[in-house]
PDB file of N, CA and C in Angstrom:
ATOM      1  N   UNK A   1     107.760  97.648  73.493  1.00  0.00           N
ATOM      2  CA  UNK A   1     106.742  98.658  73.413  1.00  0.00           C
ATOM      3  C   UNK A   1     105.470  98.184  74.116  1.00  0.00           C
ATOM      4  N   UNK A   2     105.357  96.607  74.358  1.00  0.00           N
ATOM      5  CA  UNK A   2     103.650  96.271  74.617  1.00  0.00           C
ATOM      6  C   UNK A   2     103.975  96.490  76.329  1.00  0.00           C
ATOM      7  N   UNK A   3     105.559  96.060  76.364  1.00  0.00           N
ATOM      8  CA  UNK A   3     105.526  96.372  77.730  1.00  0.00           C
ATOM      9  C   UNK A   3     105.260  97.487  78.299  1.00  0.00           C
ATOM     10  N   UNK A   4     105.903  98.484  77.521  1.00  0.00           N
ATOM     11  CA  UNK A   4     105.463  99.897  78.373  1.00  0.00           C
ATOM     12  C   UNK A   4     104.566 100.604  78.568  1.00  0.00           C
ATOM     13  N   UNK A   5     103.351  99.980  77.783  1.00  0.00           N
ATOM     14  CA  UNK A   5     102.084 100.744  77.358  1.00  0.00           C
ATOM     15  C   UNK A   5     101.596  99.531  78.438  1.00  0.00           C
ATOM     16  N   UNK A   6     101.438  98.430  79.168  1.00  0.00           N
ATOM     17  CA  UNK A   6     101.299  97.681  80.466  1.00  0.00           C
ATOM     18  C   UNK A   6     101.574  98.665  81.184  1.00  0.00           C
ATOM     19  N   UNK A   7     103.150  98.841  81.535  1.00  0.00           N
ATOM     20  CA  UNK A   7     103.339  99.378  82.793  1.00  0.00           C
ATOM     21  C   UNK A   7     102.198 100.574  82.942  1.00  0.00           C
ATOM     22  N   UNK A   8     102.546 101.625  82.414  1.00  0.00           N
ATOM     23  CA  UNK A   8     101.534 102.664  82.063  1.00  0.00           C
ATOM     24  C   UNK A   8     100.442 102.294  82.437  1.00  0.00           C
ATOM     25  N   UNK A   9     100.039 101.308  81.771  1.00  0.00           N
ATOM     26  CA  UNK A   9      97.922 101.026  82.228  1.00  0.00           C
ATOM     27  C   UNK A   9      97.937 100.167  83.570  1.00  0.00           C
ATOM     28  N   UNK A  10      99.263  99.618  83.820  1.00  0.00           N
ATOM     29  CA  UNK A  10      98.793  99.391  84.957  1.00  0.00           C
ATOM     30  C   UNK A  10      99.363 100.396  86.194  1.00  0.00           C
ATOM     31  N   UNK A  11     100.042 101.366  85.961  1.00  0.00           N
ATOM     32  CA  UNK A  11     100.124 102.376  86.715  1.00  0.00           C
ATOM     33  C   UNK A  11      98.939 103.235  86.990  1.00  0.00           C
ATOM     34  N   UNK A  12      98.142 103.636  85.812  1.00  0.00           N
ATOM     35  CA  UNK A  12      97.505 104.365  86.126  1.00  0.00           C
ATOM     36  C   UNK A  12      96.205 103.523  86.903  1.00  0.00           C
ATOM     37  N   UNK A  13      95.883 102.536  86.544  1.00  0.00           N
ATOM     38  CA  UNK A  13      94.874 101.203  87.393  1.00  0.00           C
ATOM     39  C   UNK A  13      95.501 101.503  88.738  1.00  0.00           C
ATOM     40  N   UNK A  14      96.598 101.529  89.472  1.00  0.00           N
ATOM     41  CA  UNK A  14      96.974 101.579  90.344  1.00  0.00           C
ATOM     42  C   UNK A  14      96.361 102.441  91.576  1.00  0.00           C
ATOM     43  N   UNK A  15      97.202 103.961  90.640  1.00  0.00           N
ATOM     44  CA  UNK A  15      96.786 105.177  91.071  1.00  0.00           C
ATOM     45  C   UNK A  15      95.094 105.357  91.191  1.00  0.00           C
ATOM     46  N   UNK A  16      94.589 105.160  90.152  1.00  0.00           N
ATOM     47  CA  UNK A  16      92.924 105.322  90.525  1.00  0.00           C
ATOM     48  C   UNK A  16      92.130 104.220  91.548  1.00  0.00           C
ATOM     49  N   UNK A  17      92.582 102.953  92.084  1.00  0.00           N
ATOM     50  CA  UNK A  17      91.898 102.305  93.124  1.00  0.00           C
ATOM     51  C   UNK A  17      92.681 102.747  94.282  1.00  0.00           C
ATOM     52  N   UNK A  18      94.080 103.027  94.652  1.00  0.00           N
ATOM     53  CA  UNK A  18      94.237 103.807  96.036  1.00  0.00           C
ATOM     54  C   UNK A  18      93.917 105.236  96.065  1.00  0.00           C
ATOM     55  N   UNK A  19      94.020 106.164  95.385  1.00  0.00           N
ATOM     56  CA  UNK A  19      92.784 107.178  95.211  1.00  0.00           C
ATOM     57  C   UNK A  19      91.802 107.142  95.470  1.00  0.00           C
ATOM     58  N   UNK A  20      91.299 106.440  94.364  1.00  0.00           N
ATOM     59  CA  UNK A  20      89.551 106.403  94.880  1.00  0.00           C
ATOM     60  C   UNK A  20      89.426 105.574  96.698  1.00  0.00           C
ATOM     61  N   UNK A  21      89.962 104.543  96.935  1.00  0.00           N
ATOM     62  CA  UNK A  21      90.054 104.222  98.309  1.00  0.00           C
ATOM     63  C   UNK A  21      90.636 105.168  99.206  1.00  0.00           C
ATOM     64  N   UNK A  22      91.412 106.418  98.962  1.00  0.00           N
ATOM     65  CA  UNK A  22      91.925 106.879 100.060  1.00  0.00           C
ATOM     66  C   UNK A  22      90.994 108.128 100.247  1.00  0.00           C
ATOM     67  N   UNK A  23      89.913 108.468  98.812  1.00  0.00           N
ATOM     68  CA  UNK A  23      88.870 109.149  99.104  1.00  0.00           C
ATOM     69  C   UNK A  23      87.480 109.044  99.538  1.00  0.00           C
ATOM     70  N   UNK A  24      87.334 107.408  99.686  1.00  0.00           N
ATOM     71  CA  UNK A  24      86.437 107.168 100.244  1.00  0.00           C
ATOM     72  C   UNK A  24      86.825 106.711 101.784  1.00  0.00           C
ATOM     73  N   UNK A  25      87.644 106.824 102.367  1.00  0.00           N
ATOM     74  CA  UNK A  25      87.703 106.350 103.637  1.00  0.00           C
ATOM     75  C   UNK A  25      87.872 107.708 104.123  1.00  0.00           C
ATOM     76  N   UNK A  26      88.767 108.837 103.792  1.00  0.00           N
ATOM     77  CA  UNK A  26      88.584 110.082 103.917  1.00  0.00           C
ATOM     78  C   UNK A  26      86.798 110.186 104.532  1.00  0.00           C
ATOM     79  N   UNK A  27      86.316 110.604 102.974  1.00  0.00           N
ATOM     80  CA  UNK A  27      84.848 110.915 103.199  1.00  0.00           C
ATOM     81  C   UNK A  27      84.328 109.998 104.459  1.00  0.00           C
ATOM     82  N   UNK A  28      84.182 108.875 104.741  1.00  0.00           N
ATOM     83  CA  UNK A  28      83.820 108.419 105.994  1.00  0.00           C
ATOM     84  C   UNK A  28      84.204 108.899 107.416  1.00  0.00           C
ATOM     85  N   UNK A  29      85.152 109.108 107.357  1.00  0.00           N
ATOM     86  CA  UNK A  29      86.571 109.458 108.471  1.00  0.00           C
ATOM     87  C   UNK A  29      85.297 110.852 108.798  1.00  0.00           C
ATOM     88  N   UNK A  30      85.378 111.574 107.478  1.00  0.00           N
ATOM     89  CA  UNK A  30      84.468 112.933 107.815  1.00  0.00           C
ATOM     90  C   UNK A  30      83.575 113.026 108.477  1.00  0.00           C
ATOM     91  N   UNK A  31      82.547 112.536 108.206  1.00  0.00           N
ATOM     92  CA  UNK A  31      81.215 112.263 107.887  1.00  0.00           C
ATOM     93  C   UNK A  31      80.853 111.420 109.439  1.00  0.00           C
ATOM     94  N   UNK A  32      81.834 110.935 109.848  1.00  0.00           N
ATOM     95  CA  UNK A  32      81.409 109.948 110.934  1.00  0.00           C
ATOM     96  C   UNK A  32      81.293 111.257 112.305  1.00  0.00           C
ATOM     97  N   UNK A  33      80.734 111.348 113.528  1.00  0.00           N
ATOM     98  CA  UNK A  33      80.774 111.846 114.707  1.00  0.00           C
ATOM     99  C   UNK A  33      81.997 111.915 115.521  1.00  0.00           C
ATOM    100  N   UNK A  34      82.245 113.519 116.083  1.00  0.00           N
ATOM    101  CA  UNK A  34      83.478 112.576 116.972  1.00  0.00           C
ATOM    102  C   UNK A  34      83.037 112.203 117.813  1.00  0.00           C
ATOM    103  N   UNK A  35      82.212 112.157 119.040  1.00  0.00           N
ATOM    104  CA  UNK A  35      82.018 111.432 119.572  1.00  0.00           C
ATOM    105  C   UNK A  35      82.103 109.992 119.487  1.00  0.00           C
ATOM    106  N   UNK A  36      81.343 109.478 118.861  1.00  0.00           N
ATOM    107  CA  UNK A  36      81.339 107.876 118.050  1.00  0.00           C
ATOM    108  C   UNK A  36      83.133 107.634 118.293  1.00  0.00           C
ATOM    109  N   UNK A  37      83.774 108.415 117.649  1.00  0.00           N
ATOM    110  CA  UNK A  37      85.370 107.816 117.895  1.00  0.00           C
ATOM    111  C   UNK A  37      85.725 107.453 119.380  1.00  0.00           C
ATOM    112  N   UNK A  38      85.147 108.711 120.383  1.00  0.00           N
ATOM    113  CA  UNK A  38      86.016 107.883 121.363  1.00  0.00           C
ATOM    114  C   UNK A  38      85.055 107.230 122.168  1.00  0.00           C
ATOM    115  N   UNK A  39      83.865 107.019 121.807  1.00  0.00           N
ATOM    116  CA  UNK A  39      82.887 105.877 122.807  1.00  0.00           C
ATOM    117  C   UNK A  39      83.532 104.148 121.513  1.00  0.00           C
ATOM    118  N   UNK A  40      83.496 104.497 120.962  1.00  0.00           N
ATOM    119  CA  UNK A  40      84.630 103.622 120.107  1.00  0.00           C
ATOM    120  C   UNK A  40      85.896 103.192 120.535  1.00  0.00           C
ATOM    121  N   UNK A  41      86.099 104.041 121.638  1.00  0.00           N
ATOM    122  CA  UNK A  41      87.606 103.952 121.692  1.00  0.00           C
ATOM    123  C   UNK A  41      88.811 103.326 120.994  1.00  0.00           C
ATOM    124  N   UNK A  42      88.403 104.637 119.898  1.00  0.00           N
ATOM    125  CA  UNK A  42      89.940 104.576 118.590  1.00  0.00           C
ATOM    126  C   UNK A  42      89.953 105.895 118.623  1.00  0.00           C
ATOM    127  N   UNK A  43      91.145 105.956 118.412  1.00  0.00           N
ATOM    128  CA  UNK A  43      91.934 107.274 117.703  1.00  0.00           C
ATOM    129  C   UNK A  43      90.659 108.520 117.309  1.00  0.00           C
ATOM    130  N   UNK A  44      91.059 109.670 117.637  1.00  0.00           N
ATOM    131  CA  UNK A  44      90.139 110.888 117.609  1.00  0.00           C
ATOM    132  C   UNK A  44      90.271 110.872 116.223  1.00  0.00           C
ATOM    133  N   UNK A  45      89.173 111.372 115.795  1.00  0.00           N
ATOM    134  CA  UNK A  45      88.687 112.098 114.911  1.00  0.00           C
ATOM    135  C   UNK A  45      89.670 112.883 114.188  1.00  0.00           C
ATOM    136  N   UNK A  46      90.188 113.676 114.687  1.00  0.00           N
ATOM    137  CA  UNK A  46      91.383 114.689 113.734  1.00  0.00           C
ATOM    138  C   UNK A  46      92.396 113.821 113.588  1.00  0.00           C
ATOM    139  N   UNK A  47      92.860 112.947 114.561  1.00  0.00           N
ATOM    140  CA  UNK A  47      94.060 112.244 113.851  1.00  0.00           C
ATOM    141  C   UNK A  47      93.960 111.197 112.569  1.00  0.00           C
ATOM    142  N   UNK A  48      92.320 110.824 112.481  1.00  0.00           N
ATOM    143  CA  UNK A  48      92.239 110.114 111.038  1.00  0.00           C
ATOM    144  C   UNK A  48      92.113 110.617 110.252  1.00  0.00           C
ATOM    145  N   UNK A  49      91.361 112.183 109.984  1.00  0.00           N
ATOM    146  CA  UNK A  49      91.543 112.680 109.468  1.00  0.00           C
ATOM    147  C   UNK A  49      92.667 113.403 108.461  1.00  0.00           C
ATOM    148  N   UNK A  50      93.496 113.837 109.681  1.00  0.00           N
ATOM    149  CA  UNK A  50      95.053 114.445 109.284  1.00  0.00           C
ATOM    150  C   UNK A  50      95.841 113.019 108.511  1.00  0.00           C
ATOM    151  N   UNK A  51      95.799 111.813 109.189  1.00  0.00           N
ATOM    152  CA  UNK A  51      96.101 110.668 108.552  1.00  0.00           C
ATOM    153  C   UNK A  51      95.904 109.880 106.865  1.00  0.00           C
ATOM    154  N   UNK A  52      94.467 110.353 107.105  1.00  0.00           N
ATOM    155  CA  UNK A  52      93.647 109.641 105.458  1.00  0.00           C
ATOM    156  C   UNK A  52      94.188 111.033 104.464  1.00  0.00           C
ATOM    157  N   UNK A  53      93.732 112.214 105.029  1.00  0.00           N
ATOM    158  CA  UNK A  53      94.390 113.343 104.840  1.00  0.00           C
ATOM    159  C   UNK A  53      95.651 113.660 103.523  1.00  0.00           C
ATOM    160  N   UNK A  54      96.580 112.800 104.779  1.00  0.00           N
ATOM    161  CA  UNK A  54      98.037 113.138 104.217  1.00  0.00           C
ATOM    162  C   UNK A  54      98.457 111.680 102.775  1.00  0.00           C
ATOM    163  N   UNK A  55      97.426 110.765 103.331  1.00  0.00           N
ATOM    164  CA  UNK A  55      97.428 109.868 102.457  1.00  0.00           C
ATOM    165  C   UNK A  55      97.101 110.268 101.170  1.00  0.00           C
ATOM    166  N   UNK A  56      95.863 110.856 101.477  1.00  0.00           N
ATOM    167  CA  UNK A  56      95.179 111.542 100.129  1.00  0.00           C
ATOM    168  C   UNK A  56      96.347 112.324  99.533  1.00  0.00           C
ATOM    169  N   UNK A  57      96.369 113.460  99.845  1.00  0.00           N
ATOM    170  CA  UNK A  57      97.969 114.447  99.100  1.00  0.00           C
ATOM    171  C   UNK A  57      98.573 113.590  98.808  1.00  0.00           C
ATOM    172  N   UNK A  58      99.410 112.551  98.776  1.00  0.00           N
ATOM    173  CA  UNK A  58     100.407 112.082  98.675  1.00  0.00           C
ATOM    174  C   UNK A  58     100.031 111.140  97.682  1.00  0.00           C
ATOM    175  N   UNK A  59      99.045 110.738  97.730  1.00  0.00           N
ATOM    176  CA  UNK A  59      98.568 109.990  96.169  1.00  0.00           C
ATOM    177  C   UNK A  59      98.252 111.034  95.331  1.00  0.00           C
ATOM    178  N   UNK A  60      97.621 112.277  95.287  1.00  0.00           N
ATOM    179  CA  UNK A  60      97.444 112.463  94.278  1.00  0.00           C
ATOM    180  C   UNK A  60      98.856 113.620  93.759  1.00  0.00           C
ATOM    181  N   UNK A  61      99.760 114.080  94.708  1.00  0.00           N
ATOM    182  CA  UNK A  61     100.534 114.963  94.304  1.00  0.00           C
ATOM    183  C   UNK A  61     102.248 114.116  93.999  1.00  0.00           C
ATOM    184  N   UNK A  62     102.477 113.265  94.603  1.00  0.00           N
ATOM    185  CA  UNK A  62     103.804 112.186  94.779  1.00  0.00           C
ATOM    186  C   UNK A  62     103.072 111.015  94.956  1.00  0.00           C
ATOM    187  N   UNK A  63     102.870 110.530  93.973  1.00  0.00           N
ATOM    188  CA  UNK A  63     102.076 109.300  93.307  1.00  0.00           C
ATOM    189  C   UNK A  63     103.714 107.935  93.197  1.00  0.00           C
ATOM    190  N   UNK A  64     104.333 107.682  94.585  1.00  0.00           N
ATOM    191  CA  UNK A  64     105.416 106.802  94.489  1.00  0.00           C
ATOM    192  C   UNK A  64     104.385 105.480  95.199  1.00  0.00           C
ATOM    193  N   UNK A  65     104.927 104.381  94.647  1.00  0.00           N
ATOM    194  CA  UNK A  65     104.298 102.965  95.488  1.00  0.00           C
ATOM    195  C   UNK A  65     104.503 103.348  96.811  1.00  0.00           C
ATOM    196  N   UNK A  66     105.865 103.133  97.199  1.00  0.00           N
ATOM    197  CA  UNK A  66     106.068 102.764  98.761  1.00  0.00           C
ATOM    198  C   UNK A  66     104.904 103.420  99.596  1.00  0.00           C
ATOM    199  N   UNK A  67     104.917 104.774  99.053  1.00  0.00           N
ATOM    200  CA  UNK A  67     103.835 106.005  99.778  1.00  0.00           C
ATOM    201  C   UNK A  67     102.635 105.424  99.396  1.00  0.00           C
ATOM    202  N   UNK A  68     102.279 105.133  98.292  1.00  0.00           N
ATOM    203  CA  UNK A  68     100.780 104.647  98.217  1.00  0.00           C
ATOM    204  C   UNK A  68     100.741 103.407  98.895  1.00  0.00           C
ATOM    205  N   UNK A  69     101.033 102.476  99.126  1.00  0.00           N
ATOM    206  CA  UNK A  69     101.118 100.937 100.040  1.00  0.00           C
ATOM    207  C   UNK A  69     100.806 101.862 100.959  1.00  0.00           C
ATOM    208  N   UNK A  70     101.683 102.115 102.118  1.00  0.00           N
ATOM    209  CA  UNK A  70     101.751 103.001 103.518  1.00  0.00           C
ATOM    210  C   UNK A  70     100.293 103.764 103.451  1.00  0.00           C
ATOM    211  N   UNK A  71     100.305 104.514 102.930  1.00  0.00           N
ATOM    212  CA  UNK A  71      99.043 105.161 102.896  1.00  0.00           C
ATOM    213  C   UNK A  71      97.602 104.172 102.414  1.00  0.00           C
ATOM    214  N   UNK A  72      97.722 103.059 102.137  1.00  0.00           N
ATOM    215  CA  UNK A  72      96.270 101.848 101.635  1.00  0.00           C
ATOM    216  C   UNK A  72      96.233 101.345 102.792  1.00  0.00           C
ATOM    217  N   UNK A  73      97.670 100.991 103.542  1.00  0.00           N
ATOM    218  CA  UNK A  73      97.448  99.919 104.833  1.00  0.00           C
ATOM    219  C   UNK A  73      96.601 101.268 106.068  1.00  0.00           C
ATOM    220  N   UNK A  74      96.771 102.505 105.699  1.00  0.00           N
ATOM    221  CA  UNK A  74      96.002 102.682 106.866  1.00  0.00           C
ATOM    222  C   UNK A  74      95.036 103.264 106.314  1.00  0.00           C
ATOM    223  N   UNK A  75      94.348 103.473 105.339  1.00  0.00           N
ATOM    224  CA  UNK A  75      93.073 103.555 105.056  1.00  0.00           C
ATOM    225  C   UNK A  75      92.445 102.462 105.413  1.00  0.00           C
ATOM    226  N   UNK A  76      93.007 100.716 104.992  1.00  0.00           N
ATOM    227  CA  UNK A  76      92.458  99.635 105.140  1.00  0.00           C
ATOM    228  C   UNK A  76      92.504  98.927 106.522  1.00  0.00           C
ATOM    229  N   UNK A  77      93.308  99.940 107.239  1.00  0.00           N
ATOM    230  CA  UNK A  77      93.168  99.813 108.881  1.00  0.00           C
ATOM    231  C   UNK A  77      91.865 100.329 109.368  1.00  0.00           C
ATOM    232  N   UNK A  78      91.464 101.718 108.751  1.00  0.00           N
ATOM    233  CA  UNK A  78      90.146 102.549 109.266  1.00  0.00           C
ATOM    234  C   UNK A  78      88.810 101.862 108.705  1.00  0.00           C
ATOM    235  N   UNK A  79      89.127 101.225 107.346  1.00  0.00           N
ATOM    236  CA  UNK A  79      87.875 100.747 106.857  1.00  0.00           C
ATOM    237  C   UNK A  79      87.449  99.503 107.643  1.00  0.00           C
ATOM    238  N   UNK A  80      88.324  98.680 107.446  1.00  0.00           N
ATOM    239  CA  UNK A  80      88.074  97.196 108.090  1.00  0.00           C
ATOM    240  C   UNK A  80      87.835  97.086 110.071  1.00  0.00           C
ATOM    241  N   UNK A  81      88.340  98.205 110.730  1.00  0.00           N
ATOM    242  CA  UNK A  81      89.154  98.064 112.001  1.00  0.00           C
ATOM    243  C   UNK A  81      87.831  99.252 112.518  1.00  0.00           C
ATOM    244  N   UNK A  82      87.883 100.813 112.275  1.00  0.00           N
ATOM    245  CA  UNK A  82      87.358 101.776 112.673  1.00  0.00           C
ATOM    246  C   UNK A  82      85.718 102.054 112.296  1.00  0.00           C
ATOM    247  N   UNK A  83      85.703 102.070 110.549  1.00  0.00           N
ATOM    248  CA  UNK A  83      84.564 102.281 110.223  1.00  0.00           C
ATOM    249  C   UNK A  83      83.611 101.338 110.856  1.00  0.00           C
ATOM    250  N   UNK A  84      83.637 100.108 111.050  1.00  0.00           N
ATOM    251  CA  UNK A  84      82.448  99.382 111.823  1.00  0.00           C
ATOM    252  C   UNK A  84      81.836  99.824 112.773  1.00  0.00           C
ATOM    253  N   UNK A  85      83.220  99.959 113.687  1.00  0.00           N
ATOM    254  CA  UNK A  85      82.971  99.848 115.107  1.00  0.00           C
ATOM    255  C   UNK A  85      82.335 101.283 115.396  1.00  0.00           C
ATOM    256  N   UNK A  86      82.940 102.455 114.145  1.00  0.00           N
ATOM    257  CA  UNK A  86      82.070 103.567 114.324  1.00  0.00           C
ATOM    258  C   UNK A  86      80.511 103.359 113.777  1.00  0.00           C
ATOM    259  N   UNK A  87      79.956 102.852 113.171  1.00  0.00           N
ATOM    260  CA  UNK A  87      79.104 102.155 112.575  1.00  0.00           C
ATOM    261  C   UNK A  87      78.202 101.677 113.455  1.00  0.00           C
ATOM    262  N   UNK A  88      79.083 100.891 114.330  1.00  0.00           N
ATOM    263  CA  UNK A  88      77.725 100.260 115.123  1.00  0.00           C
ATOM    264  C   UNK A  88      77.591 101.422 116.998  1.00  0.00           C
ATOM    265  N   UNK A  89      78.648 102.172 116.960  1.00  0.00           N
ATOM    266  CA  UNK A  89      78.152 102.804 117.861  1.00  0.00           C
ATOM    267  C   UNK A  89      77.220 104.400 117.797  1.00  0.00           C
ATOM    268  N   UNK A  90      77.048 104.886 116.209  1.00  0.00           N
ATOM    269  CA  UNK A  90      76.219 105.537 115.655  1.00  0.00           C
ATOM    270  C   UNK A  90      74.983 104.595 115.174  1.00  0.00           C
ATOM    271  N   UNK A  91      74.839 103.738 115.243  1.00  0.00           N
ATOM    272  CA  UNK A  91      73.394 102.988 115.078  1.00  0.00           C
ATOM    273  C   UNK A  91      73.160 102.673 113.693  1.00  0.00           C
ATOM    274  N   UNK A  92      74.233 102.884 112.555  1.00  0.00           N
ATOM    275  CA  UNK A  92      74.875 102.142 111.188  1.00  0.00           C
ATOM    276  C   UNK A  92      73.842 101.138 111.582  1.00  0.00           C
ATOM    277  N   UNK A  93      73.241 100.702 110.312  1.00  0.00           N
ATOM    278  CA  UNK A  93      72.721  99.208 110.633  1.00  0.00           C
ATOM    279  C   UNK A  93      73.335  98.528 109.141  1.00  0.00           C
ATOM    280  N   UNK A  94      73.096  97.523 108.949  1.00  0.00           N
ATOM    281  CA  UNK A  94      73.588  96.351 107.483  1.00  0.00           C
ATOM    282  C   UNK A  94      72.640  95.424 107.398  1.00  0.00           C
ATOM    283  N   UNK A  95      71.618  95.851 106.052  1.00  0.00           N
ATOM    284  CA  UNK A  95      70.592  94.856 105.996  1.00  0.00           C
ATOM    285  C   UNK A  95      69.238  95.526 106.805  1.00  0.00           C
ATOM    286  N   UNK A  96      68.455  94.358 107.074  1.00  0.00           N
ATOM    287  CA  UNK A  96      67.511  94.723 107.929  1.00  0.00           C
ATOM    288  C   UNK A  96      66.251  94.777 106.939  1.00  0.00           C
ATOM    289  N   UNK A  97      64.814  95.326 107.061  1.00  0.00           N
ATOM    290  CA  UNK A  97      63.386  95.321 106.344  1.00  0.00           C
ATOM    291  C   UNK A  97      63.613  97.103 106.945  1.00  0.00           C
ATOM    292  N   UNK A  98      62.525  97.332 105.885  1.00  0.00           N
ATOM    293  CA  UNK A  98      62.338  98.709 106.100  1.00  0.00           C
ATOM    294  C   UNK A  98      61.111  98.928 107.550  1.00  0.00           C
ATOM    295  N   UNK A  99      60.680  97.445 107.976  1.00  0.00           N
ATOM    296  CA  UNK A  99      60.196  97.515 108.770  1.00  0.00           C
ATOM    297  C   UNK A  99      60.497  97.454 110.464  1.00  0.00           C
ATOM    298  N   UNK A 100      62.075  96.949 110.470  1.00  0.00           N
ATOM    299  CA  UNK A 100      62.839  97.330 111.575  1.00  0.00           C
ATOM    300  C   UNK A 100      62.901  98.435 112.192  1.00  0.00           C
ATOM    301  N   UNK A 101      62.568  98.825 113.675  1.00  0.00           N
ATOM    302  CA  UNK A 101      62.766  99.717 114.230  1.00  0.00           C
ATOM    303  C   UNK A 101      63.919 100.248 115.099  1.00  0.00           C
ATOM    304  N   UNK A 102      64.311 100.773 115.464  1.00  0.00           N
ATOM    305  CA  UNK A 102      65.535 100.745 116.111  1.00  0.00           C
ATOM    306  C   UNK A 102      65.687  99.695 117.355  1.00  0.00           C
ATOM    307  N   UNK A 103      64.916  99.208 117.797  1.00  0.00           N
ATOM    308  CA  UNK A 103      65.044  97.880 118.480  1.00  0.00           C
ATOM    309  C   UNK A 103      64.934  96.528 117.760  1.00  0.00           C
ATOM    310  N   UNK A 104      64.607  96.403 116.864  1.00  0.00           N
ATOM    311  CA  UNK A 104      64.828  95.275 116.012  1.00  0.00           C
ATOM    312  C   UNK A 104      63.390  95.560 114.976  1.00  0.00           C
ATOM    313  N   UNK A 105      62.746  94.029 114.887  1.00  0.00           N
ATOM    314  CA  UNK A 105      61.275  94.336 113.584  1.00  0.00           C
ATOM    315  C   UNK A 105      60.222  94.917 114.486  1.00  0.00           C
ATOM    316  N   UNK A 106      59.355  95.203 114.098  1.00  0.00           N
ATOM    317  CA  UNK A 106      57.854  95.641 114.737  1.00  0.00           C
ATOM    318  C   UNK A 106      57.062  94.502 114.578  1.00  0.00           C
ATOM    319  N   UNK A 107      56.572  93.922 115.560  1.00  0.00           N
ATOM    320  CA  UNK A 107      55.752  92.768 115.737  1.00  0.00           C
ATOM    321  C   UNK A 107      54.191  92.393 116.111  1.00  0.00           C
ATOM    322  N   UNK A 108      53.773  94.233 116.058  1.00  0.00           N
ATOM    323  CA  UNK A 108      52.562  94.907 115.823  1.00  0.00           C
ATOM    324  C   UNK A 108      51.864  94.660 117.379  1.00  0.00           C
ATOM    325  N   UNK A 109      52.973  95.029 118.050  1.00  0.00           N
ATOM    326  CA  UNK A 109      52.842  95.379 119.378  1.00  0.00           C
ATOM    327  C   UNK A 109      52.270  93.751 120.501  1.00  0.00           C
ATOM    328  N   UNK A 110      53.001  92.921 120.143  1.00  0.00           N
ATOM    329  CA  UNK A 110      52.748  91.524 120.627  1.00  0.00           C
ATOM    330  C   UNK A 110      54.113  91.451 121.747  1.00  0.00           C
TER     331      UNK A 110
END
């Protein structure tokens, strides 16, 4: 019995971090420019979409491992691989002072 009430909690632990990951790379996928994709040169815009997409459905409607793995490795392809590189060619910055300008700090004109 302790086992099955495991499997269970850790099924459902499962289901809610590739979910929640296949809806947040979604939302990025969105949210990002197409342009940015192909001065990026990766994969357009609709095909990550349709991709994170089908990932998404498929976790939340046929919730099988194999399909959720398959569907994490390419969310965790777009996050690690795409989102940056879209990132840094939309002008994404990481870090920085609120006193950085889009060329770097302000140095009060020196």
């Amino acid at each position: 019995m302790l086992a099955n009430g495991f499997d269970s909690i850790l099924s459902l632990v499962t289901f809610l971090v590739f979910t929640g990951f296949a809806v947040a790379a979604f939302a990025f996928a969105a949210t990002a420019r197409e342009d940015a994709y192909r001065a990026a040169d990766k994969q357009t815009k609709k095909f990550w979409l349709i991709l994170l997409g089908i990932n998404l459905l498929l976790n939340l409607l046929l919730p099988m491992l194999f399909l959720q793995i398959a569907g994490l490795i390419a969310a965790i392809v777009f996050m690690v691989d795409v989102r940056p590189a879209l990132r840094q060619i939309s002008g994404g910055r990481r870090g920085g002072s609120s006193s950085d300008g889009p060329y770097g700090p302000y140095n009060g004109g020196r």
